[in-house]
Protein backbone atom coordinates (compact mmCIF):
# COMPACT_ATOMS: atom_id res chain seq x y z
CA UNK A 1 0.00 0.00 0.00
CA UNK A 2 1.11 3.62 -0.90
CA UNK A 3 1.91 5.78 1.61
CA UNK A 4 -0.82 8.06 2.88
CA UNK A 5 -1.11 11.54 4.12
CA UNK A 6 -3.86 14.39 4.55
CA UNK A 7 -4.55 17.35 2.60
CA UNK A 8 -6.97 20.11 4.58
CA UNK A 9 -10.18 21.30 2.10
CA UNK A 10 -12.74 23.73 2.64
CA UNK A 11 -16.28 22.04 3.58
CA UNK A 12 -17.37 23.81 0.24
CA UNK A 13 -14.91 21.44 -1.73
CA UNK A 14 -15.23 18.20 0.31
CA UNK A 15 -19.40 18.46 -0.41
CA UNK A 16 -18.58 19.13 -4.06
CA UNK A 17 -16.01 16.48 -4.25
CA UNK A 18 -18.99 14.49 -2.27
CA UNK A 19 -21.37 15.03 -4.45
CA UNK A 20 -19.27 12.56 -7.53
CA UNK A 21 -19.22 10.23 -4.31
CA UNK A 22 -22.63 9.34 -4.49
CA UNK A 23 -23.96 6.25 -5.21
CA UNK A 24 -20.84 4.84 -6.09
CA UNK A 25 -17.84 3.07 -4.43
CA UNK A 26 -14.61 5.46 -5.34
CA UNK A 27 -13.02 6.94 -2.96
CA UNK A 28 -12.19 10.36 -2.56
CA UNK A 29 -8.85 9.67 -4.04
CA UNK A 30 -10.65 7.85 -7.20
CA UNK A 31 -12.57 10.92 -7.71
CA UNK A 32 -9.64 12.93 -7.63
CA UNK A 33 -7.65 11.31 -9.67
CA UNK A 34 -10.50 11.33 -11.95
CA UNK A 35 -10.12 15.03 -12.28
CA UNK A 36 -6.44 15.31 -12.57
CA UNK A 37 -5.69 12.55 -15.10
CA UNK A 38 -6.77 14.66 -17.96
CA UNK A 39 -4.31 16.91 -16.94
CA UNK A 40 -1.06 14.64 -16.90
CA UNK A 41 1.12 13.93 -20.20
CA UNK A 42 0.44 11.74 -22.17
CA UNK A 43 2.81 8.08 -22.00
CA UNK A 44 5.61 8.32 -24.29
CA UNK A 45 3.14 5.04 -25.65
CA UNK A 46 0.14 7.32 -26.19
CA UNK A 47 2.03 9.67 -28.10
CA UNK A 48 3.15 7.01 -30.27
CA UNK A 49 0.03 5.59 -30.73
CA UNK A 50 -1.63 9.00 -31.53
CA UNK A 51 1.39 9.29 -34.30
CA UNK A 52 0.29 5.62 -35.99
CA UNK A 53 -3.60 6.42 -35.83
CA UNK A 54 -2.86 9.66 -37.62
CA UNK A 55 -0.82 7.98 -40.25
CA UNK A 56 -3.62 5.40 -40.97
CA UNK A 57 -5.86 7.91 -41.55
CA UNK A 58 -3.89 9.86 -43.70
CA UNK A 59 -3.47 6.32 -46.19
CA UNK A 60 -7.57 6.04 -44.87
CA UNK A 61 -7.01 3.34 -43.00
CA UNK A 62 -10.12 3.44 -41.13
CA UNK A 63 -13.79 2.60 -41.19
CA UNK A 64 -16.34 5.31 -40.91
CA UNK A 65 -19.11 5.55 -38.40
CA UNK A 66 -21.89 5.97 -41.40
CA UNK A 67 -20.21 2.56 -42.62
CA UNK A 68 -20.60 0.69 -38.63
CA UNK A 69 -23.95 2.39 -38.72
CA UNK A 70 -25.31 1.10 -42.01
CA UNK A 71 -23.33 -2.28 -41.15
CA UNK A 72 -25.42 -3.16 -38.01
CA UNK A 73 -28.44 -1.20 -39.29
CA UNK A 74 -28.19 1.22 -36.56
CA UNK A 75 -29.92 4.08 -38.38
């Protein structure tokens, strides 16, 4: 297990952070993490990745949503 420590929050932010609390299991840590991860660069993987996808779709390697749509008759 990771260390642990405590951070001091207004009321006003624990009953917001609350408030993605309910009715589900994460902890408060889950929620925040939830926020920041957005945030954080990207894996030197990701970035490759992002450089391949763009690449295929440049030689239009890639199926259209109209095609998936018409596919499974999803119209």
């Amino acid at each position: 297990m990771q260390e642990q420590t405590s951070i001091r929050v207004s009321k006003n932010l624990l009953n917001a952070l609350g408030q993605f609390k309910e009715g589900s299991n994460d902890s408060y840590e889950d929620i925040i993490w939830d926020f920041l991860e957005p945030h954080l660069e990207l894996s030197v993987q990701a970035k490759k990745d992002i450089e391949t996808s763009k690449k295929e779709f440049k030689r239009g390697e890639f199926v259209s949503f109209e095609h998936i749509k018409e596919k499974f008759n999803l119209k």
